[in-house]
Protein backbone atom coordinates (compact mmCIF):
# COMPACT_ATOMS: atom_id res chain seq x y z
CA UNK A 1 96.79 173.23 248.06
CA UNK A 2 98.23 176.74 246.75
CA UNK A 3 100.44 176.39 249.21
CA UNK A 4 102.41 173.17 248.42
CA UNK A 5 102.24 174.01 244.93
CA UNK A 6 104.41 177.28 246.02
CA UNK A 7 106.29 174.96 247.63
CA UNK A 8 106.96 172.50 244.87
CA UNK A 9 107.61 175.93 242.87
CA UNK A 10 110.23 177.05 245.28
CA UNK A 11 111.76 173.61 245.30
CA UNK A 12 112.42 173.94 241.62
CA UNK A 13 113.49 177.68 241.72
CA UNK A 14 116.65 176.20 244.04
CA UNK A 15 117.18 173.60 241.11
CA UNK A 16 116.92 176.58 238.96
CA UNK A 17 114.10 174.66 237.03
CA UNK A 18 113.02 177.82 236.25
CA UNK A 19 110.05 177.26 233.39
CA UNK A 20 108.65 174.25 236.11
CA UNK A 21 108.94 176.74 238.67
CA UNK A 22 106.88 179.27 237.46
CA UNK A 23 104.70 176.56 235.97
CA UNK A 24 103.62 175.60 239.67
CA UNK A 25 103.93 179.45 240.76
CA UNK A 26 100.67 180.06 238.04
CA UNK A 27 98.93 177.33 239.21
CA UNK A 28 99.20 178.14 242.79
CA UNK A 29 98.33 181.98 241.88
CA UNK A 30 95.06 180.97 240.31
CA UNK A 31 94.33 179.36 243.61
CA UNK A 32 94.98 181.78 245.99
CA UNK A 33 93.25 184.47 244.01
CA UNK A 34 89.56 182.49 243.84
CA UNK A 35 90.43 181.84 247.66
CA UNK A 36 91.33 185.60 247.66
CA UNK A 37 94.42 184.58 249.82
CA UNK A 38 96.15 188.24 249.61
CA UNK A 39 98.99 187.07 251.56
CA UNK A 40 99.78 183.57 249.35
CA UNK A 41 99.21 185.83 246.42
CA UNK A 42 101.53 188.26 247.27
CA UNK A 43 104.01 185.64 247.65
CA UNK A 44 103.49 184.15 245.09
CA UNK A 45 104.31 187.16 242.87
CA UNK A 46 106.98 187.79 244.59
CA UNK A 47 108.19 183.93 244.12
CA UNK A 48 107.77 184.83 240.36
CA UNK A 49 109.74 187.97 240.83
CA UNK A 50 112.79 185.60 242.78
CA UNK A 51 112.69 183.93 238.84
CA UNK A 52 112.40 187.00 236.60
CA UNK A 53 115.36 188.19 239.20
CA UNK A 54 117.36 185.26 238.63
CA UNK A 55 116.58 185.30 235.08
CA UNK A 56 118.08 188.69 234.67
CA UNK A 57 114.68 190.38 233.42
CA UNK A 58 114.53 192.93 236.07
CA UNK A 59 112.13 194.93 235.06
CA UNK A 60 109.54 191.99 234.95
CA UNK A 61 110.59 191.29 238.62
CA UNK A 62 110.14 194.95 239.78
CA UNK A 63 106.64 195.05 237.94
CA UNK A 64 105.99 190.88 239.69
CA UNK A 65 107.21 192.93 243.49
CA UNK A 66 105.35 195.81 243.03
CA UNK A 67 102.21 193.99 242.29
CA UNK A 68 102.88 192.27 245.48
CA UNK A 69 103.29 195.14 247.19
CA UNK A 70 100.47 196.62 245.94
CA UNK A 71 97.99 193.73 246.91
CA UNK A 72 99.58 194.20 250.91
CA UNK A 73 99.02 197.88 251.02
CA UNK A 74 95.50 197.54 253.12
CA UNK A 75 96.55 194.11 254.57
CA UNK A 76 98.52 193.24 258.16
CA UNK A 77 100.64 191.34 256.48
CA UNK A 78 103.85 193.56 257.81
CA UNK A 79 106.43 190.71 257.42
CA UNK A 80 106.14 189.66 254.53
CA UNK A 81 106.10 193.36 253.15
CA UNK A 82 108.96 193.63 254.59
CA UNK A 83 110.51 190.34 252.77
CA UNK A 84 109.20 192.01 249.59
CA UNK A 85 110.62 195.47 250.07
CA UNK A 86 114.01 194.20 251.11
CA UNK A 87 113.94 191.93 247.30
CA UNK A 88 113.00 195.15 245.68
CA UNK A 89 116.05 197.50 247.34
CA UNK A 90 118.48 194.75 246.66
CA UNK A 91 117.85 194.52 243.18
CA UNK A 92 117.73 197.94 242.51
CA UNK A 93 120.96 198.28 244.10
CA UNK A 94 122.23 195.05 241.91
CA UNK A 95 120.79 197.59 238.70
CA UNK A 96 122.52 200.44 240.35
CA UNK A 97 125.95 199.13 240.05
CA UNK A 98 125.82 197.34 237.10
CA UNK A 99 124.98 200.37 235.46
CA UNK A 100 127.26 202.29 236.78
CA UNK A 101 130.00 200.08 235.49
């Protein structure tokens, strides 16, 4: 179930339904935490940082990846990590140069 509502959440992200997105993003958070899903968690926040991102409220979507991040320190869950790290250097780089300008 948390997982089609992340999917229903990502298929309004790409419509940039943002508020609906995030909407289905909670509801599928609150599931996968009483499952204690780590890994649909994770992506989850990190779905929510994709909006905050998108949104232009960076430092909410550092704080959303970072959570993440923090939940797959003592998992397996290398991948996804990864997927999360690579969001994180991007926008700091995107931060990076439109500071710098």
């Amino acid at each position: 179930m948390a997982g089609n509502l992340n999917n229903i959440g990502y298929i309004h992200r790409m419509q940039k339904n943002y508020t609906e997105a995030l909407s289905y993003y909670n509801r599928s958070l609150v599931i996968s935490k009483e499952l204690r899903d780590e890994a649909s968690v994770a992506a989850t926040l990190s779905n929510m940082g994709k909006i905050h991102e998108a949104l232009g409220v960076f430092a909410e979507a550092l704080r959303y990846y970072e959570e993440a991040l923090d939940i797959l320190k003592d998992t397996n869950e290398r991948d996804l990590e990864t997927r999360i790290l690579n969001n994180v250097r991007l926008l700091r780089e995107h931060i990076s140069k439109t500071q710098s300008r």
